[in-house]
PDB file of N, CA and C in Angstrom:
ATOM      1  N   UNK A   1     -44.380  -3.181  35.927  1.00  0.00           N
ATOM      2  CA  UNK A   1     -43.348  -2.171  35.865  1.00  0.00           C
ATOM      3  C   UNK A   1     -43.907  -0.956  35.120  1.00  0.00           C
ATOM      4  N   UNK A   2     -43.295   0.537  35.661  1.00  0.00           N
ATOM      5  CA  UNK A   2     -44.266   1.659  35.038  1.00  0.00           C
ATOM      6  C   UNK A   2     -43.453   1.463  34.143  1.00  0.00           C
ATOM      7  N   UNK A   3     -44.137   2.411  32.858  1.00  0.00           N
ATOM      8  CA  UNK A   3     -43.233   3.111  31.895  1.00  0.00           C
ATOM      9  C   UNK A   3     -42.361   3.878  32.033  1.00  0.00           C
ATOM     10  N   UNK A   4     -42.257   4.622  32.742  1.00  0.00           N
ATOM     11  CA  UNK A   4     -40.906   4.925  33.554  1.00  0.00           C
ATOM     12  C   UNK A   4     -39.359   4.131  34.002  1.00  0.00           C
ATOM     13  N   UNK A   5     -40.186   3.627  34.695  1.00  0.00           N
ATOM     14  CA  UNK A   5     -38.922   2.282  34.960  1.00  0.00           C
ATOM     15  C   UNK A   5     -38.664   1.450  33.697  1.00  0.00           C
ATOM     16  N   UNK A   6     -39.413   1.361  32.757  1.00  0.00           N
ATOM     17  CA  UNK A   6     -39.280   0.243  31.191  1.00  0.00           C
ATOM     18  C   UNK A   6     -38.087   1.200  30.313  1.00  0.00           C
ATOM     19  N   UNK A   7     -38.778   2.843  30.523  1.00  0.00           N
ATOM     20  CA  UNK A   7     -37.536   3.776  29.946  1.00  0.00           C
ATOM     21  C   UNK A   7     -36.249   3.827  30.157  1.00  0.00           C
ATOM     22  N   UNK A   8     -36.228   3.854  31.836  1.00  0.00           N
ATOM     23  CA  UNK A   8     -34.600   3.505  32.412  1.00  0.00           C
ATOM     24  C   UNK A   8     -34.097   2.736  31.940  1.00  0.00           C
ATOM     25  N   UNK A   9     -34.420   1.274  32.281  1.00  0.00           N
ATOM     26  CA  UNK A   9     -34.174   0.274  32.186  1.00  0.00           C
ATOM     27  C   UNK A   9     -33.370  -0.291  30.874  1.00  0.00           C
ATOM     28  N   UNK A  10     -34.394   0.486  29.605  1.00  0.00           N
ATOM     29  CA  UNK A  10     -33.279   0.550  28.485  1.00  0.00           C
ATOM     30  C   UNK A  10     -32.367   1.057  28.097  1.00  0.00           C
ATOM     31  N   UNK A  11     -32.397   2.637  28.615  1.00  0.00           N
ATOM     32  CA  UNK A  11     -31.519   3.511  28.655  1.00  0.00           C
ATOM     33  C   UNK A  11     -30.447   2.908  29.213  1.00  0.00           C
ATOM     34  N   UNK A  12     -30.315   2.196  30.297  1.00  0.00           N
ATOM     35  CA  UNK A  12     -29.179   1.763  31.178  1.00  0.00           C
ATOM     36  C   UNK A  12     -28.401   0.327  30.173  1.00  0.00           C
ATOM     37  N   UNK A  13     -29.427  -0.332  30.041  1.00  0.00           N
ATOM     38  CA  UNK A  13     -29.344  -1.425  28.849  1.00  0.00           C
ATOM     39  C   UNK A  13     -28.164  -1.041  27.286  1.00  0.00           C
ATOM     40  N   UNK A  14     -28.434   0.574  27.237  1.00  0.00           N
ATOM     41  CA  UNK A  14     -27.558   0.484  26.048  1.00  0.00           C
ATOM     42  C   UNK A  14     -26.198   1.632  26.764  1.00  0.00           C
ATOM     43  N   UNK A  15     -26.243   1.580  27.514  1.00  0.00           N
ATOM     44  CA  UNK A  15     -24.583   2.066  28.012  1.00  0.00           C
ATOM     45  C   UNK A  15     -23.455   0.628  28.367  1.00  0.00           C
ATOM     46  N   UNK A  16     -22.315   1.534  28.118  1.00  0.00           N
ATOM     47  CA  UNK A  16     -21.296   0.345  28.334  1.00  0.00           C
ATOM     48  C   UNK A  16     -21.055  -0.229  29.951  1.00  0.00           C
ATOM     49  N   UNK A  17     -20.649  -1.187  30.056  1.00  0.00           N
ATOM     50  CA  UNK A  17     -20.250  -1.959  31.158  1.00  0.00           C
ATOM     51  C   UNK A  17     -20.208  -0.682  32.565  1.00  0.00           C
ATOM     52  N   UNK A  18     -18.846  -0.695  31.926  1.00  0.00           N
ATOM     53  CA  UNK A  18     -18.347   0.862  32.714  1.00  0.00           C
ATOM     54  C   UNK A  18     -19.481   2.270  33.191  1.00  0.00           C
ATOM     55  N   UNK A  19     -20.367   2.499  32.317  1.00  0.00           N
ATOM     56  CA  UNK A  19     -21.014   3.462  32.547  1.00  0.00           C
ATOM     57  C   UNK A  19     -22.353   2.945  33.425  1.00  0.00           C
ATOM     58  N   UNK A  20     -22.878   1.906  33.105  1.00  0.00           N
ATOM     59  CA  UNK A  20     -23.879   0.789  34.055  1.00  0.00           C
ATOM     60  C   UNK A  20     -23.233   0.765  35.644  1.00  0.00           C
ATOM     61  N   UNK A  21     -21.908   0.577  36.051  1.00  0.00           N
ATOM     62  CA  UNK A  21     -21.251   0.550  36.759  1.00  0.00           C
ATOM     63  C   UNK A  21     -21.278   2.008  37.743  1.00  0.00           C
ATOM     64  N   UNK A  22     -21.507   3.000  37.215  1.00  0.00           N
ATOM     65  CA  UNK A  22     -21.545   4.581  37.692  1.00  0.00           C
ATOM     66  C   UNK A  22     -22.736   4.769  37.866  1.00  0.00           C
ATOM     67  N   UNK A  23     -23.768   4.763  37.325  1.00  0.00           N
ATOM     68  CA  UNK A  23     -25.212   4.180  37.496  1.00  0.00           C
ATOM     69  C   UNK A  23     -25.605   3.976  38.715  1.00  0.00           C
ATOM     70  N   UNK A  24     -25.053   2.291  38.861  1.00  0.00           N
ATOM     71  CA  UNK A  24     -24.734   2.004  40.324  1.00  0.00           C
ATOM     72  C   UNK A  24     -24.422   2.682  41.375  1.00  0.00           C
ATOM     73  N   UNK A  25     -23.365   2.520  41.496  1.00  0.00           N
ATOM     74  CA  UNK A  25     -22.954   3.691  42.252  1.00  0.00           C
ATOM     75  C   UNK A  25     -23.657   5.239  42.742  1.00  0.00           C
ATOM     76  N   UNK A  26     -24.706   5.332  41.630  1.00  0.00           N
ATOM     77  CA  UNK A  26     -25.071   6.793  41.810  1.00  0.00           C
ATOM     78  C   UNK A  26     -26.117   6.435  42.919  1.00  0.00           C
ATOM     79  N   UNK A  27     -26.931   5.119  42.186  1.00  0.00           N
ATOM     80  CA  UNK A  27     -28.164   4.716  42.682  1.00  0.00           C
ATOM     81  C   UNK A  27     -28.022   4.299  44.405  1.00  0.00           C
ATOM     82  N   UNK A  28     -26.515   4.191  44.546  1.00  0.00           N
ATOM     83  CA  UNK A  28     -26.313   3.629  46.427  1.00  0.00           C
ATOM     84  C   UNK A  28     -26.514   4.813  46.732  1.00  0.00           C
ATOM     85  N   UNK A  29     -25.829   5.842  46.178  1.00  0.00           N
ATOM     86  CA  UNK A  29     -25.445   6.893  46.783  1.00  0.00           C
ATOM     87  C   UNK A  29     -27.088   7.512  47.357  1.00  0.00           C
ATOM     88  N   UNK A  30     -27.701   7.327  46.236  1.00  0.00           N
ATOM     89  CA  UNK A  30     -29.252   8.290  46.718  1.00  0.00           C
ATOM     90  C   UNK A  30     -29.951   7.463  47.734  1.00  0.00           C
ATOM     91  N   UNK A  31     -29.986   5.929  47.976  1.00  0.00           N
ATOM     92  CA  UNK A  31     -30.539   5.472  48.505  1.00  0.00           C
ATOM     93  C   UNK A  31     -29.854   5.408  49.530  1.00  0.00           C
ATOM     94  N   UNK A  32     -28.487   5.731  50.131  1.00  0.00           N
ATOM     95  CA  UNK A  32     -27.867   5.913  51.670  1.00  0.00           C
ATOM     96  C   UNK A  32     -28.251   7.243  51.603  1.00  0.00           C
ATOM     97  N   UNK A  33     -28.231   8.025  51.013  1.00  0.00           N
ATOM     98  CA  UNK A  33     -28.536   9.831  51.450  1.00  0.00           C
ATOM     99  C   UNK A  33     -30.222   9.646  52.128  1.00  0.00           C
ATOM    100  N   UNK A  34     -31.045   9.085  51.198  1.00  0.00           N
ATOM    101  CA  UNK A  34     -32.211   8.525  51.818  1.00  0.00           C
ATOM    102  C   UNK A  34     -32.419   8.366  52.825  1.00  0.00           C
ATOM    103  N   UNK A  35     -31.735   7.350  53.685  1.00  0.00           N
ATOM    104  CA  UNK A  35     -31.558   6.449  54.057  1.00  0.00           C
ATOM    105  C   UNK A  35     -31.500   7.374  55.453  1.00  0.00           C
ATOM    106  N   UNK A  36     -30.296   7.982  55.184  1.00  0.00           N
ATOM    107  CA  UNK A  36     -29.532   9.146  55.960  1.00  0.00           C
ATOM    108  C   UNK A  36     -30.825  10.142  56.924  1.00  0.00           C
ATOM    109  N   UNK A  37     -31.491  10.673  55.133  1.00  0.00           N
ATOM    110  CA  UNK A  37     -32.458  11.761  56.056  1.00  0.00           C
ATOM    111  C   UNK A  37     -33.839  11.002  56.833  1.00  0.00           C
ATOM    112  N   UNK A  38     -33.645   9.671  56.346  1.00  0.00           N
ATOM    113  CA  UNK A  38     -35.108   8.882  56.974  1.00  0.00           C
ATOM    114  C   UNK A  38     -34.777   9.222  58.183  1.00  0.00           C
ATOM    115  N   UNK A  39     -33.105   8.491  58.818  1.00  0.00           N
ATOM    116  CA  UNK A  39     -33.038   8.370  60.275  1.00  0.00           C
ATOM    117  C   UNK A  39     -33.000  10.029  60.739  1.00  0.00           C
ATOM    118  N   UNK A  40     -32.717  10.765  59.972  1.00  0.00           N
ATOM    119  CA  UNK A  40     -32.393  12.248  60.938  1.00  0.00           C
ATOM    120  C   UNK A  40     -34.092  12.700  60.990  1.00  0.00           C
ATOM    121  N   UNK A  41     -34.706  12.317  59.728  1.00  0.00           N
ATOM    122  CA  UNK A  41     -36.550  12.411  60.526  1.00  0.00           C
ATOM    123  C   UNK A  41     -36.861  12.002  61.732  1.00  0.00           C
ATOM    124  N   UNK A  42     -36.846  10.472  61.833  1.00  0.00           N
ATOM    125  CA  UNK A  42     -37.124   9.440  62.457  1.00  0.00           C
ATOM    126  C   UNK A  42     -36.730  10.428  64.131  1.00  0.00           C
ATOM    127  N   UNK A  43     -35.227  10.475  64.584  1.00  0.00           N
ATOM    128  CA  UNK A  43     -34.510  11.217  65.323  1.00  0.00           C
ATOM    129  C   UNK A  43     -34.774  12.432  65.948  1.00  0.00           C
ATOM    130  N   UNK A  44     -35.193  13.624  65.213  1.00  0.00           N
ATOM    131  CA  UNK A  44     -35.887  14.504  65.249  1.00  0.00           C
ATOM    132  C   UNK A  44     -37.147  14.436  65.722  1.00  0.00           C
ATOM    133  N   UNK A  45     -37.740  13.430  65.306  1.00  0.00           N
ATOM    134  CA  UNK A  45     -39.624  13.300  65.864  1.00  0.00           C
ATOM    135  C   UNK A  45     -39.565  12.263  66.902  1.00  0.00           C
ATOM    136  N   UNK A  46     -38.452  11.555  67.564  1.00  0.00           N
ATOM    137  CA  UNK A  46     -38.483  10.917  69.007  1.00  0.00           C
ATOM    138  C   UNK A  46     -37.954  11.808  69.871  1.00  0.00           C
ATOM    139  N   UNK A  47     -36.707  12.636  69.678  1.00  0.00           N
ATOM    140  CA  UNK A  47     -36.408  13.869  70.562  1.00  0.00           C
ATOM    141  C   UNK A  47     -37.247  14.592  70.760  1.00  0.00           C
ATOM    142  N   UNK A  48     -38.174  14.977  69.554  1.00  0.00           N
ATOM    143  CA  UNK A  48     -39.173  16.577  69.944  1.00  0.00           C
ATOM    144  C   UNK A  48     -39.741  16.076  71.383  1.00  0.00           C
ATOM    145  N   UNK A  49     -40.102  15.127  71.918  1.00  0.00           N
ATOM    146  CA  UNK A  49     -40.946  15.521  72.943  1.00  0.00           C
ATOM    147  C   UNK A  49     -40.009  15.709  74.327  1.00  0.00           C
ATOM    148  N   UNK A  50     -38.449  14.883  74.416  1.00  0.00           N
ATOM    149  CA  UNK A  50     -37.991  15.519  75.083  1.00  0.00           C
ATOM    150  C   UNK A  50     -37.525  16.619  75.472  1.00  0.00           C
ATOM    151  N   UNK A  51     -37.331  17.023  73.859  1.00  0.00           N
ATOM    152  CA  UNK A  51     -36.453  18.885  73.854  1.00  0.00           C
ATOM    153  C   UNK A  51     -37.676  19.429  74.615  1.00  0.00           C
ATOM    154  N   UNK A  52     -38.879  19.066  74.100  1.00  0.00           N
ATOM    155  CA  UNK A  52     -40.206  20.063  74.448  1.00  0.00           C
ATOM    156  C   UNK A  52     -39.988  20.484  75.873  1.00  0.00           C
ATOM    157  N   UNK A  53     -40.126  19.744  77.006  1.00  0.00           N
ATOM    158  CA  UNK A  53     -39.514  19.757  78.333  1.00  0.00           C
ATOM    159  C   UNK A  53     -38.597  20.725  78.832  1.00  0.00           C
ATOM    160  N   UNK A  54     -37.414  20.741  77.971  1.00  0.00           N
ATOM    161  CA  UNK A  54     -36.591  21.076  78.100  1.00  0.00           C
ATOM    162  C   UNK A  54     -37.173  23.219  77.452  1.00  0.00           C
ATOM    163  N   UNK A  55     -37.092  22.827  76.180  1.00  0.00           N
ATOM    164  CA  UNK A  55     -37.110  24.770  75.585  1.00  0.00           C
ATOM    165  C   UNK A  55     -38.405  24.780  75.729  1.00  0.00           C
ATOM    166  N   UNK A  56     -39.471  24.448  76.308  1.00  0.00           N
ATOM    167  CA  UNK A  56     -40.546  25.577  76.894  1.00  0.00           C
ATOM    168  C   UNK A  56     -40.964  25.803  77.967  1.00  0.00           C
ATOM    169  N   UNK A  57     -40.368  26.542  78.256  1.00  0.00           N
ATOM    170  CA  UNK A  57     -39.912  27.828  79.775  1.00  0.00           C
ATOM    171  C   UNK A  57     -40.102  28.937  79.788  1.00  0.00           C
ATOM    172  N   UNK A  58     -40.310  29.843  80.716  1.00  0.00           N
ATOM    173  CA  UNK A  58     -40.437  30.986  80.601  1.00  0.00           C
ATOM    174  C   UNK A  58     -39.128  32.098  80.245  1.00  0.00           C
ATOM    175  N   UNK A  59     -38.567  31.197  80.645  1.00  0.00           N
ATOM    176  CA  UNK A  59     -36.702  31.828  80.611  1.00  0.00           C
ATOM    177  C   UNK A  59     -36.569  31.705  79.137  1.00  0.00           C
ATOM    178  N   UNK A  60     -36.750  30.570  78.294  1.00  0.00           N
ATOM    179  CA  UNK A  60     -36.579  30.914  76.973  1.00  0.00           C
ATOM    180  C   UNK A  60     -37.705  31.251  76.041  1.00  0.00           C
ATOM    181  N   UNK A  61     -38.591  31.844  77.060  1.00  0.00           N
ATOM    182  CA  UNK A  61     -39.686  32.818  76.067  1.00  0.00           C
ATOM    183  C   UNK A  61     -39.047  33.731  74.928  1.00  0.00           C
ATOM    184  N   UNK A  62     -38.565  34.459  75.064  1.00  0.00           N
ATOM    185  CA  UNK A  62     -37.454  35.274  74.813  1.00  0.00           C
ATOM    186  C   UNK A  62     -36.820  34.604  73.235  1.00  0.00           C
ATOM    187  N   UNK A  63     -36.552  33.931  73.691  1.00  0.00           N
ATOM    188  CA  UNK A  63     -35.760  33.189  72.344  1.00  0.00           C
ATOM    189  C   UNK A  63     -37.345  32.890  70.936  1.00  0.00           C
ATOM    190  N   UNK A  64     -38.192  32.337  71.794  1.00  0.00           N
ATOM    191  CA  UNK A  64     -38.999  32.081  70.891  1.00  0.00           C
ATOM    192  C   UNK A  64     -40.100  33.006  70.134  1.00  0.00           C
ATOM    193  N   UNK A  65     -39.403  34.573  70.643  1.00  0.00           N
ATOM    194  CA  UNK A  65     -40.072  35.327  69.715  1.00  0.00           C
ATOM    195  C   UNK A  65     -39.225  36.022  68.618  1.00  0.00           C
ATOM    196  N   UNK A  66     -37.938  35.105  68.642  1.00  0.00           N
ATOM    197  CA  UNK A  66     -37.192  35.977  67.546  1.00  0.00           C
ATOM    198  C   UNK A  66     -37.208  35.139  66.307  1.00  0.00           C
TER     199      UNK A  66
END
């Protein structure tokens, strides 16, 4: 375990029940937001090659110089 994590770890150690509890909570929260932008990566880089098909045309040349 880093020293980092040994720091938390106590820090969290001397809050009350209740405040350990919010903690929690914070810690889902970042790891579904995570979670969230993994899949909108993930999503983004299996579409690009269909959009590609699609917006490069000569018709939307135009668009891609603004």
């Amino acid at each position: 375990m880093s020293a980092t994590e040994q720091a938390l770890l106590e820090k969290i150690r001397q809050l009350p029940p209740q405040r350990v509890a919010e903690v929690e909570d914070f810690v889902d929260f970042l790891r579904t937001r995570e979670d969230e932008q993994r899949l909108t990566r993930a999503a983004a880089r299996v579409s690009e090659a269909s959009f590609a098909a699609v917006w490069n045309n000569d018709d939307d040349a135009t668009y891609d110089r603004l």
